[in-house]
C-alpha atoms as a PDB file:
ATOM      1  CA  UNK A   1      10.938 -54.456 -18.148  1.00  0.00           C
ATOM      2  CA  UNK A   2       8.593 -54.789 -14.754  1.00  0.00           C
ATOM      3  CA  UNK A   3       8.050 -51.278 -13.482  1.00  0.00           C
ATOM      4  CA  UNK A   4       9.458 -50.872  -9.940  1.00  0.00           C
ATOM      5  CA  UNK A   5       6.735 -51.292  -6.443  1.00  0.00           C
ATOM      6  CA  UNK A   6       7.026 -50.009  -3.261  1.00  0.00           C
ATOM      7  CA  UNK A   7       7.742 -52.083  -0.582  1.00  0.00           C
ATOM      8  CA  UNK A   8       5.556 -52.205   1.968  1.00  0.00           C
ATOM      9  CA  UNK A   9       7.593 -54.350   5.601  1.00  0.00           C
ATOM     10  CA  UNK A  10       4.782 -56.791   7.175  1.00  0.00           C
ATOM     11  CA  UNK A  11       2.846 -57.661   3.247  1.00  0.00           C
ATOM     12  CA  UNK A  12       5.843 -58.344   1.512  1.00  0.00           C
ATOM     13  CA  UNK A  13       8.259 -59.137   3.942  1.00  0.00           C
ATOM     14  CA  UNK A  14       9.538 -60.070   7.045  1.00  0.00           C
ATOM     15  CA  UNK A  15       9.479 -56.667   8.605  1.00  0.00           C
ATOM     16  CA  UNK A  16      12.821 -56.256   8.537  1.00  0.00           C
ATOM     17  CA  UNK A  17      13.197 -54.227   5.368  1.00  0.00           C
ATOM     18  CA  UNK A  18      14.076 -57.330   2.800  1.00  0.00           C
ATOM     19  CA  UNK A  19      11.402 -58.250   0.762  1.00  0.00           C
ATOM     20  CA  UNK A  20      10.428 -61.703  -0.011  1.00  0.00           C
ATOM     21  CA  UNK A  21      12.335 -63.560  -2.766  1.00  0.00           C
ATOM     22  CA  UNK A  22       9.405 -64.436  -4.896  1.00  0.00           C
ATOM     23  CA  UNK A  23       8.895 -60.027  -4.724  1.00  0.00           C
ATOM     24  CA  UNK A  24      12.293 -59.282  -4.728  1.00  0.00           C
ATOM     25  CA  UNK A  25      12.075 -60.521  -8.195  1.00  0.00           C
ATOM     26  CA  UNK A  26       9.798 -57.790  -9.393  1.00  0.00           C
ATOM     27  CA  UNK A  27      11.990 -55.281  -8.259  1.00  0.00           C
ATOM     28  CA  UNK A  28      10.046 -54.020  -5.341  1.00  0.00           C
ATOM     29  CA  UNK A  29      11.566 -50.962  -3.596  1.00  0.00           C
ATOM     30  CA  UNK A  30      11.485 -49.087  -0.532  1.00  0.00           C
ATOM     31  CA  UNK A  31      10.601 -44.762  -0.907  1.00  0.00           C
ATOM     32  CA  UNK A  32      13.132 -42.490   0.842  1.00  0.00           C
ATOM     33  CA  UNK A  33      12.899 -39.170   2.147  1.00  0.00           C
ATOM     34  CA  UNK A  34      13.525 -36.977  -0.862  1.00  0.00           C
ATOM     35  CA  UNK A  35      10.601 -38.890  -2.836  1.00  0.00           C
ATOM     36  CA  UNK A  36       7.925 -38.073  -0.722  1.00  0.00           C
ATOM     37  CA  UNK A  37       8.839 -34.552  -2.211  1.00  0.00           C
ATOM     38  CA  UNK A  38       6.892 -35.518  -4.995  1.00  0.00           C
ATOM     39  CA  UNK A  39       3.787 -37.430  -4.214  1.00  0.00           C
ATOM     40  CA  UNK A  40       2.080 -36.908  -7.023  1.00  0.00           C
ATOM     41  CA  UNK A  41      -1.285 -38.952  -6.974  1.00  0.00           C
ATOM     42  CA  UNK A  42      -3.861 -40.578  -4.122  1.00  0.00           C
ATOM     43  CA  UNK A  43      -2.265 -43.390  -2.832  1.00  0.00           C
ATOM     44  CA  UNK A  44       1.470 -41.994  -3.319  1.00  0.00           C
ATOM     45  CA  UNK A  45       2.267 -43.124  -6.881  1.00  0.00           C
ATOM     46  CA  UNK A  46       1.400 -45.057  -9.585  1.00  0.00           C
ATOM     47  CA  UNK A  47       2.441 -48.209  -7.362  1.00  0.00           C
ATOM     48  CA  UNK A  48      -0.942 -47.657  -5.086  1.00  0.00           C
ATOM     49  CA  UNK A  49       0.956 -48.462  -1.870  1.00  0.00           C
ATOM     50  CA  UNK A  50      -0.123 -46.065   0.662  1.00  0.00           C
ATOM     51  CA  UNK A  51       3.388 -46.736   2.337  1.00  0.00           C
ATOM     52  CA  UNK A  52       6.381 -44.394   2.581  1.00  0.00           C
ATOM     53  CA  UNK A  53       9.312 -45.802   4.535  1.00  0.00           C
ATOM     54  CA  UNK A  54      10.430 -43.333   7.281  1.00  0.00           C
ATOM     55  CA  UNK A  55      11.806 -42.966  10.463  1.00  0.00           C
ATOM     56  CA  UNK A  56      10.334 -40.114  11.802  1.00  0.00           C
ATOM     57  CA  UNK A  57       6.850 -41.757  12.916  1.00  0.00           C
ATOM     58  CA  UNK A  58       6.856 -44.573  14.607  1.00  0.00           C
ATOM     59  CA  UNK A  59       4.590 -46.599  17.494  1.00  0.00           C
ATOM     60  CA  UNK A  60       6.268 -45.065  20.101  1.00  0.00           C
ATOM     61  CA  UNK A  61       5.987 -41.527  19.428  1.00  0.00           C
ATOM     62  CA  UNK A  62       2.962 -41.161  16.973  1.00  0.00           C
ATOM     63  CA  UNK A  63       0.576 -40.693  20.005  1.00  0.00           C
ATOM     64  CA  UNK A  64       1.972 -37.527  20.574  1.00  0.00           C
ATOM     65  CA  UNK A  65       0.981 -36.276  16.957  1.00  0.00           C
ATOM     66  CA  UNK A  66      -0.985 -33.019  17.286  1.00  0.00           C
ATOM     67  CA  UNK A  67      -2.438 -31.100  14.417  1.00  0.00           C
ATOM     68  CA  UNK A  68      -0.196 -28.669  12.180  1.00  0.00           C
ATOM     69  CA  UNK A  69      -2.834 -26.863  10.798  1.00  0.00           C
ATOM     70  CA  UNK A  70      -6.562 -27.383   9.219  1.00  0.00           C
ATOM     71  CA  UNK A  71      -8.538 -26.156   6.125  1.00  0.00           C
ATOM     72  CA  UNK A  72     -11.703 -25.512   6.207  1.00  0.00           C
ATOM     73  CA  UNK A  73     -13.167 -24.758   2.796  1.00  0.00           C
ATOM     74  CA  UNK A  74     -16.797 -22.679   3.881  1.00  0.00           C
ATOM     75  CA  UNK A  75     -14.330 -20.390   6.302  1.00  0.00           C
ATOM     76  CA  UNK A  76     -12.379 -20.301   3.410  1.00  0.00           C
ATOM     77  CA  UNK A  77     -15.238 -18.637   1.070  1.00  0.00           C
ATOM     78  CA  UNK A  78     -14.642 -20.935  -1.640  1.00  0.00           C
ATOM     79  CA  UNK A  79     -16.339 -20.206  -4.976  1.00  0.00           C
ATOM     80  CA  UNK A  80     -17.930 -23.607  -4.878  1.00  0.00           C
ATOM     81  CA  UNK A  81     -21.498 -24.305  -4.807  1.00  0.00           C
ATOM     82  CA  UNK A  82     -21.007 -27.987  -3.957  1.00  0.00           C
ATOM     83  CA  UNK A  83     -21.494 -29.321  -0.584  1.00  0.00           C
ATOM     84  CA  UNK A  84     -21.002 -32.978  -1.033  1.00  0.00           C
ATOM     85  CA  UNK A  85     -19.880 -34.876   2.188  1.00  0.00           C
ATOM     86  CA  UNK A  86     -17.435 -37.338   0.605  1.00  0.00           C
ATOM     87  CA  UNK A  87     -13.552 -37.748   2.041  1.00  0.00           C
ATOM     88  CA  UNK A  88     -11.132 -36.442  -0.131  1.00  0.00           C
ATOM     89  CA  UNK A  89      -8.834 -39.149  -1.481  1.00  0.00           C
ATOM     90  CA  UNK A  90      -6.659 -37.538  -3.741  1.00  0.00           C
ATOM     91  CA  UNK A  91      -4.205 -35.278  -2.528  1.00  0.00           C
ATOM     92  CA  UNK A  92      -0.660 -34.988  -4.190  1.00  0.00           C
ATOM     93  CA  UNK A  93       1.889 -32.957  -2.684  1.00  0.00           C
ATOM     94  CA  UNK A  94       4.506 -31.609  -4.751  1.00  0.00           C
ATOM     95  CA  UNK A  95       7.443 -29.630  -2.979  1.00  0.00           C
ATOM     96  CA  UNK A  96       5.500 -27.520  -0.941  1.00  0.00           C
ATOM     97  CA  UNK A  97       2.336 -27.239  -2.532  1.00  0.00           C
ATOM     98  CA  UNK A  98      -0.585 -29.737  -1.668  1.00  0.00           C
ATOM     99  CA  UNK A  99      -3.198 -30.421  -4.096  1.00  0.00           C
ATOM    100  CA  UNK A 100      -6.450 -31.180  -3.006  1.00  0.00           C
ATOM    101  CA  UNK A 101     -10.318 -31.385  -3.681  1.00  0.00           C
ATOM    102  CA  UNK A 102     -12.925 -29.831  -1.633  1.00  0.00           C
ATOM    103  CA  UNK A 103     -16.311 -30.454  -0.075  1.00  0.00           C
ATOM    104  CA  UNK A 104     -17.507 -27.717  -2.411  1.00  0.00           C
ATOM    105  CA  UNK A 105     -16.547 -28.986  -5.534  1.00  0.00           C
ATOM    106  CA  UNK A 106     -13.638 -27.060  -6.271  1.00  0.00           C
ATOM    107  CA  UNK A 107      -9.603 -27.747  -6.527  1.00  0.00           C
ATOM    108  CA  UNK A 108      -7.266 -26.020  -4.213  1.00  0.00           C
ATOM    109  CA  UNK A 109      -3.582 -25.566  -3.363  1.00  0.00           C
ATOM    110  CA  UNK A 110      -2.757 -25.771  -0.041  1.00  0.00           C
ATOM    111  CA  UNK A 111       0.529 -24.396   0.973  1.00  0.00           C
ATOM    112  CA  UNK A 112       1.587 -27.430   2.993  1.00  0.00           C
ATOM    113  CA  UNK A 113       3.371 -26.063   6.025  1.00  0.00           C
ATOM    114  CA  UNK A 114       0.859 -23.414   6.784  1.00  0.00           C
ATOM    115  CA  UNK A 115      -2.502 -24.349   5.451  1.00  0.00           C
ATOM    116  CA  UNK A 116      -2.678 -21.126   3.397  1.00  0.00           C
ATOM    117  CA  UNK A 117      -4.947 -21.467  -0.191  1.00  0.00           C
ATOM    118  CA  UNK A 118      -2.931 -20.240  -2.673  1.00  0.00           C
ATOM    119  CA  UNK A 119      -5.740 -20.768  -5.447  1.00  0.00           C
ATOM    120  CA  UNK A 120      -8.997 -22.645  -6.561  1.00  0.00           C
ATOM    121  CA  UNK A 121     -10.115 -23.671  -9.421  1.00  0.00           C
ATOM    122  CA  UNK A 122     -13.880 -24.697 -10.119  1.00  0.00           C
ATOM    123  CA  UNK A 123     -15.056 -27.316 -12.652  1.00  0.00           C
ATOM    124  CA  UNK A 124     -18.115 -27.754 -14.208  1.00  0.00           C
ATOM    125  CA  UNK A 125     -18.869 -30.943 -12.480  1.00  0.00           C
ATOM    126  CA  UNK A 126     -18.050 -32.421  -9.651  1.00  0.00           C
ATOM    127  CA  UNK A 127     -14.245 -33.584  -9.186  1.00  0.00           C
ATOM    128  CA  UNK A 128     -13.578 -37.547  -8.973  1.00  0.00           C
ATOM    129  CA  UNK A 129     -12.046 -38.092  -5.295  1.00  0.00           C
ATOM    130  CA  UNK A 130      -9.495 -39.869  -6.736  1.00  0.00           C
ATOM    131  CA  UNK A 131      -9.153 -37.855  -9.826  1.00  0.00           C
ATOM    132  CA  UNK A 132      -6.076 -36.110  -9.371  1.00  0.00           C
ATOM    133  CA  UNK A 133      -2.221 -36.860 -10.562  1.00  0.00           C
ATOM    134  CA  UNK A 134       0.579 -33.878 -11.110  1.00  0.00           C
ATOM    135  CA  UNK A 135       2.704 -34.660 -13.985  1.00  0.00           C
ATOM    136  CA  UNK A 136       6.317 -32.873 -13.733  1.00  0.00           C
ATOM    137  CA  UNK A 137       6.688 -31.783 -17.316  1.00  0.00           C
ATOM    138  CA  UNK A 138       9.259 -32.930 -20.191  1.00  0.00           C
ATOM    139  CA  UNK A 139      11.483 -29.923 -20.933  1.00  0.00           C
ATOM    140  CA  UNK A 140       9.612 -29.211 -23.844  1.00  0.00           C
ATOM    141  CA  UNK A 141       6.331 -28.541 -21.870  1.00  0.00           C
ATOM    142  CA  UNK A 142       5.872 -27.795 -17.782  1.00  0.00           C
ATOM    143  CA  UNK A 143       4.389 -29.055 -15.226  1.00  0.00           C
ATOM    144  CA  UNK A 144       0.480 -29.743 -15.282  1.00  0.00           C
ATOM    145  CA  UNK A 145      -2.327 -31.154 -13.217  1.00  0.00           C
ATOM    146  CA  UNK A 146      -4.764 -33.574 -14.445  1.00  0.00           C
ATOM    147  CA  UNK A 147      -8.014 -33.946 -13.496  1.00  0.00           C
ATOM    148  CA  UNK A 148     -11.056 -35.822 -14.139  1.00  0.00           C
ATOM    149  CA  UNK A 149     -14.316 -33.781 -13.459  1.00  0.00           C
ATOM    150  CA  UNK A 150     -17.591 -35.538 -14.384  1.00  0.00           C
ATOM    151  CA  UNK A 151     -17.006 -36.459 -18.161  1.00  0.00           C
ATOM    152  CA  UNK A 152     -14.113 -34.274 -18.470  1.00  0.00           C
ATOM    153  CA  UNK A 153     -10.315 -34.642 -18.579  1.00  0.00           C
ATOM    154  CA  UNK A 154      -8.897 -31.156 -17.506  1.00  0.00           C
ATOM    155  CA  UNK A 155      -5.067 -29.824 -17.526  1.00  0.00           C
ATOM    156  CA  UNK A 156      -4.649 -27.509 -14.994  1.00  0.00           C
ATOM    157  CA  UNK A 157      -1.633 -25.127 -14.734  1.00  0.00           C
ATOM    158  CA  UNK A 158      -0.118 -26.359 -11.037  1.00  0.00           C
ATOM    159  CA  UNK A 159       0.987 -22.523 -10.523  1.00  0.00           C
ATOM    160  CA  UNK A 160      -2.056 -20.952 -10.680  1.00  0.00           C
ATOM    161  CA  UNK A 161      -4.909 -23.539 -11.362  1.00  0.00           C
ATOM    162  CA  UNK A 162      -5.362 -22.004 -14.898  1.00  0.00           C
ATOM    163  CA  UNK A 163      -6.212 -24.496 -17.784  1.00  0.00           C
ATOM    164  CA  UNK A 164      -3.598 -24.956 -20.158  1.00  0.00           C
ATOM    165  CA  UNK A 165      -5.022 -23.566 -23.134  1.00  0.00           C
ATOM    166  CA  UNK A 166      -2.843 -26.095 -25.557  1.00  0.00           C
ATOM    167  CA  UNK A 167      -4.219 -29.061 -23.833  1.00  0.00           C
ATOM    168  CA  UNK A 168      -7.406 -30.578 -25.874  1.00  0.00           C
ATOM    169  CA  UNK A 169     -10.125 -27.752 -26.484  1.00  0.00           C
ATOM    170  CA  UNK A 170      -8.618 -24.935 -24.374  1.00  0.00           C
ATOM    171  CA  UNK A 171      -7.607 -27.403 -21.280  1.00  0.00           C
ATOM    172  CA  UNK A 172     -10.714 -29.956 -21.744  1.00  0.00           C
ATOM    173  CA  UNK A 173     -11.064 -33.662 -22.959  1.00  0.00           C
ATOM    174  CA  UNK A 174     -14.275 -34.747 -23.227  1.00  0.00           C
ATOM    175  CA  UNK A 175     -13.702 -38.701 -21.662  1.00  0.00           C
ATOM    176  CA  UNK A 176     -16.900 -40.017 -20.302  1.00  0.00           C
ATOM    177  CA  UNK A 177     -17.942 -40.304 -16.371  1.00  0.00           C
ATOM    178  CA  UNK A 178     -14.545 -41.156 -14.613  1.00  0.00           C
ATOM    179  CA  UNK A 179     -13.776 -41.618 -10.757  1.00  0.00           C
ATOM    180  CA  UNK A 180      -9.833 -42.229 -10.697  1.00  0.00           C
ATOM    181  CA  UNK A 181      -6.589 -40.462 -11.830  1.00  0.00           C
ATOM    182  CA  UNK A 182      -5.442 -40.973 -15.026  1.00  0.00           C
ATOM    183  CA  UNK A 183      -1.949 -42.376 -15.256  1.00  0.00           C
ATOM    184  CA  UNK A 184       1.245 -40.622 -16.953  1.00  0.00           C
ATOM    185  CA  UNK A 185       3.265 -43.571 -18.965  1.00  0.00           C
ATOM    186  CA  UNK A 186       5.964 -41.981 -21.016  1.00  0.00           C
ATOM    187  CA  UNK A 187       4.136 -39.612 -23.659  1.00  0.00           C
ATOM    188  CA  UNK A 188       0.912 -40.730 -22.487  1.00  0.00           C
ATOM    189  CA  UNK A 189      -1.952 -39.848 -20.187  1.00  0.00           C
ATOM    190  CA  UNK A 190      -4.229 -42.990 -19.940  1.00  0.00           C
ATOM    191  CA  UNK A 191      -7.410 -42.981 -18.377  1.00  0.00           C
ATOM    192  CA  UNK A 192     -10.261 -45.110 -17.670  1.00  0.00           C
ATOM    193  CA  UNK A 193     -13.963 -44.875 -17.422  1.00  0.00           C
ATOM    194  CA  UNK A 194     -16.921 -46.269 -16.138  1.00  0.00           C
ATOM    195  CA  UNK A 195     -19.613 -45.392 -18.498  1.00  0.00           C
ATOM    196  CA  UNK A 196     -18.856 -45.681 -21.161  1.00  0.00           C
ATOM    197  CA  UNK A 197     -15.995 -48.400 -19.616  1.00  0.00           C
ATOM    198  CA  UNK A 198     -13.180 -47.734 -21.334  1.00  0.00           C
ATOM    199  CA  UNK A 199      -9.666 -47.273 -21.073  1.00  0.00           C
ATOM    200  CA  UNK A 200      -8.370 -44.274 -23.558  1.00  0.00           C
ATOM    201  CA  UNK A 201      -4.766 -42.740 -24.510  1.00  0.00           C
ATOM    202  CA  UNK A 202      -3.931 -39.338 -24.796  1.00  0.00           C
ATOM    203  CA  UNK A 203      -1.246 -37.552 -26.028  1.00  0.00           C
ATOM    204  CA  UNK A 204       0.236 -36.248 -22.837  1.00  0.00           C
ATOM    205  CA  UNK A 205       0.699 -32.786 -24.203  1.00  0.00           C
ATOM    206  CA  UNK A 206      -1.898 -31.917 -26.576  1.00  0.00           C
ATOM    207  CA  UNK A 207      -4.645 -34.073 -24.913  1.00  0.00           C
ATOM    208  CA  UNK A 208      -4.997 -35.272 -28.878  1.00  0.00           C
ATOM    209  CA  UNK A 209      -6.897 -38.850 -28.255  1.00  0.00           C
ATOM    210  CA  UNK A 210      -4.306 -41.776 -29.579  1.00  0.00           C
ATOM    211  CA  UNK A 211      -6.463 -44.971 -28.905  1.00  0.00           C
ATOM    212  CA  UNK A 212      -9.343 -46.272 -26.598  1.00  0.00           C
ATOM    213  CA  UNK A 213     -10.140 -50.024 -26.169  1.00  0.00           C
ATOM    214  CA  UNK A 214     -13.899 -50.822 -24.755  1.00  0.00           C
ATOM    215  CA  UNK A 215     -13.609 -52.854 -21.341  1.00  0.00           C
END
């Protein structure tokens, strides 16, 4: 079947919360509250829409937003050499941990009330901006971050931003040069790249490659 969109009021609709007919037939669906607990890629899902549909923030009071809190990743000390002066686009939040990566090359979690780093992990290359998804697990194996890293595919441990040693060659796929998240369908992670361009499967668990088709 279609897989089910986000509905963003004012593209697809009327504003009022009903979507058009001709993208009501795709299934398109608002977010609620208790799924921004999980937002687990750049963007806010697999759907790409930048949109969650709350009440909380709106034009009359968003003026008076003032900062919670701030990170600063040189205060910080991080073990990153990198100094790269790039926005960070990739930033899933999961519960309260947010995932992010860093103007020194490095992964952190953030704990997302306070700020506070909880850990950091740093790659070999540098970390795609938008190179970042958290995958919730399947009973038979827990949760994991995946990230792309130069010409790696990495499987990162979202507790302590260890790699998950049963994932590929100790936590590493070699991929080719990638800039964007790879995407969870079912049992597999796929992923694309730029050079070579390619889009590839993986076995979401063992990283074990299952096809790739040249673009």
């Amino acid at each position: 079947g279609l897989p089910e969109y986000e509905h963003i009021p004012g593209l697809f609709g009327d504003g009022t919360g009903e979507p058009d007919p001709r993208v009501a037939s795709l299934r398109v669906l608002g977010v609620d509250a208790a799924q921004l607990e999980t937002w687990t890629r750049s963007h806010g899902g697999d759907a790409a829409s930048k949109y969650a549909r709350l009440a909380q923030i709106d034009r009359a009071n968003v003026a008076r937003l003032e900062p919670a809190w701030g990170f600063d990743g040189e205060a910080a000390k991080l073990r990153g050499a990198g100094r790269w002066r790039r926005t960070a686009q990739a930033a899933p939040r999961v519960g309260r941990t947010l995932y992010a990566a860093t103007a020194q090359d490095t992964l952190v979690a953030l704990d997302a009330k306070t700020g506070a780093l909880r850990w950091e992990f740093v790659p070999r290359a540098v970390p795609a901006r938008r190179g970042l998804v958290h995958w919730a697990g399947n009973g038979r194996t827990g949760p994991r971050l995946f990230l792309v890293a130069g010409v790696e595919l990495l499987a990162l441990d979202p507790a302590d931003g260890a790699l998950v040693p049963s994932f590929g060659d100790g936590g590493s796929v070699a991929i080719g040069e990638a800039t964007a998240a790879p995407a969870v369908v079912g049992d597999r992670l796929v992923a694309t790249t730029n050079a070579p361009a390619t889009v590839r499967a993986f076995d979401v668990e063992t990283g074990r490659e299952l096809w790739h088709t040249p673009l």
